[in-house]
Protein backbone atom coordinates (compact mmCIF):
# COMPACT_ATOMS: atom_id res chain seq x y z
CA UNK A 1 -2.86 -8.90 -10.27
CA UNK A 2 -2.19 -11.51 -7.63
CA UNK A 3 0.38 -11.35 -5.35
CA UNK A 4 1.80 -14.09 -3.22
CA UNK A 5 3.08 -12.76 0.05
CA UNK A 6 6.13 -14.97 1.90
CA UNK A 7 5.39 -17.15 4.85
CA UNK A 8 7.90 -14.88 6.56
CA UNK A 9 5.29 -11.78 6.10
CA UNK A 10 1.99 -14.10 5.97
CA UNK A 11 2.88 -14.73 9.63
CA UNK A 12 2.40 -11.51 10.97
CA UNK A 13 -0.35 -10.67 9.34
CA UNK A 14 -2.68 -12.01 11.79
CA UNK A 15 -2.05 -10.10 14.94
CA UNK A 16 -4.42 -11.45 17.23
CA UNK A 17 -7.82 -13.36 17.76
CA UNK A 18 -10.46 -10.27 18.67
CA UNK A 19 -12.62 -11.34 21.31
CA UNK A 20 -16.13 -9.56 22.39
CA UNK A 21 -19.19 -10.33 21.97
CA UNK A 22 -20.59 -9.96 18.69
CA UNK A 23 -17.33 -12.24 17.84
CA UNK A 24 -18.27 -14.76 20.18
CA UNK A 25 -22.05 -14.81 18.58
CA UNK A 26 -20.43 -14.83 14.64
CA UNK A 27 -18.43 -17.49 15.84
CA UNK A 28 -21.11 -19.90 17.25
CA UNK A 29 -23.69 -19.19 14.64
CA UNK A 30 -21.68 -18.52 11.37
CA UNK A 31 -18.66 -20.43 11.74
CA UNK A 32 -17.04 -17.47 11.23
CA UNK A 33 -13.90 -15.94 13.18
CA UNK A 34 -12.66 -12.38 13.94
CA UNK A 35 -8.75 -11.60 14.04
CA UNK A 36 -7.04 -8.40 14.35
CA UNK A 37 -4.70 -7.60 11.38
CA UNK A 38 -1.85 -5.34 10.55
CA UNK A 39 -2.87 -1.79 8.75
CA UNK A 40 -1.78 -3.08 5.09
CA UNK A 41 -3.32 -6.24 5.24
CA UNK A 42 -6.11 -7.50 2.30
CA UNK A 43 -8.65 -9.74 1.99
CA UNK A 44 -6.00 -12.10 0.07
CA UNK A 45 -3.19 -11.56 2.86
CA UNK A 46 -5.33 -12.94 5.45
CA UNK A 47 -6.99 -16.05 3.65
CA UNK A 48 -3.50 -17.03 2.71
CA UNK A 49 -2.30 -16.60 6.35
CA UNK A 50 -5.24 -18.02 8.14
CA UNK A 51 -5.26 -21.43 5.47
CA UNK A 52 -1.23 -21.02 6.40
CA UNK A 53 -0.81 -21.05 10.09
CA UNK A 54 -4.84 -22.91 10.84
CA UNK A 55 -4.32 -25.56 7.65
CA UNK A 56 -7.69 -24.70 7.29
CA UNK A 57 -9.64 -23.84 4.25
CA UNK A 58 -10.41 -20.42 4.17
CA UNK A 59 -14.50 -19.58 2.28
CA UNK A 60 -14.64 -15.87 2.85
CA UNK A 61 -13.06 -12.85 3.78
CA UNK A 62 -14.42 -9.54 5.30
CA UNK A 63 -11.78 -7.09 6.08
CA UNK A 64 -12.70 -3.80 8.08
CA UNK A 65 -11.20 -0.70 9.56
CA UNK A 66 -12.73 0.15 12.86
CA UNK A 67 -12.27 3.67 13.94
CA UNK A 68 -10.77 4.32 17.39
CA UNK A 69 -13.23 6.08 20.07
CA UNK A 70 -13.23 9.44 20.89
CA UNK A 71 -12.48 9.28 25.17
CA UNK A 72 -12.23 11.84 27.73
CA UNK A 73 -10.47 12.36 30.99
CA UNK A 74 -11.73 15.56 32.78
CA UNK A 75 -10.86 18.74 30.67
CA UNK A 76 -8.35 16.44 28.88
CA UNK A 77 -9.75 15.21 25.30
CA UNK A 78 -8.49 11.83 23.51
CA UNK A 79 -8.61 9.43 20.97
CA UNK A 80 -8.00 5.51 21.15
CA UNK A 81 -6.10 3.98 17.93
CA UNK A 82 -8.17 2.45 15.91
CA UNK A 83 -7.24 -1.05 13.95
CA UNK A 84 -7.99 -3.48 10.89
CA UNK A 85 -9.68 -6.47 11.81
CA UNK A 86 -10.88 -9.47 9.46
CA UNK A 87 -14.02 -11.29 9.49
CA UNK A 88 -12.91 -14.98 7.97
CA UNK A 89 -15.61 -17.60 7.22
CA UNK A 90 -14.27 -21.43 6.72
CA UNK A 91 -15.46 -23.66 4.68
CA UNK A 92 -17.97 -26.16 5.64
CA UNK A 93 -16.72 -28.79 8.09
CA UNK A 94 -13.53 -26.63 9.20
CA UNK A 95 -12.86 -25.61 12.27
CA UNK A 96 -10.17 -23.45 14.63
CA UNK A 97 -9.33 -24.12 17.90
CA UNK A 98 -8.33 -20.96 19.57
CA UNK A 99 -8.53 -22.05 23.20
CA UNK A 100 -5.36 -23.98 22.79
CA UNK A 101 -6.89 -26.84 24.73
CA UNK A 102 -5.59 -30.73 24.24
CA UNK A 103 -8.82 -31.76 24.59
């Protein structure tokens, strides 16, 4: 069952680019790319908003839920909220530009 999402809701999929280090690495080696997606998202939500906002084509998709951290402030216990985030691999030759530079 395939469902087609509108571009109204495809846009806010994505929430944002997820930067760190093993992102940066992917990202040089594996042409790959790491976003940050709403809770609900799947693996057919995000190709069809990264080929939609990117006009890219999309190869893969890896989606994830990454648990938040346990933390600690003194005697005062804690827990950061964790997130979805999406591991998308383009197709040969494709590329995204998330610096935003004219260059």
């Amino acid at each position: 069952m395939k469902t087609t999402l509108s571009k109204e809701k495809l846009m806010n999929v994505l929430i944002a680019p997820h930067v760190s280090e093993k992102a940066s690495r992917v990202s040089e080696t594996g042409n790959q790319f790491v976003f940050r997606v709403r809770g609900d998202a799947t693996r057919g939500d995000v190709k069809q908003a990264v080929e939609l906002m990117f006009e890219v084509k999309v190869h893969a998709v890896q989606v994830l839920n990454q648990r938040g951290k346990g933390r600690r402030f003194g005697a005062i216990q804690g827990r950061r909220s964790g997130f979805k985030k999406a591991y998308v691999r383009l197709a040969a030759g494709q590329t995204i530009d998330l610096t935003g530079s004219k260059a």
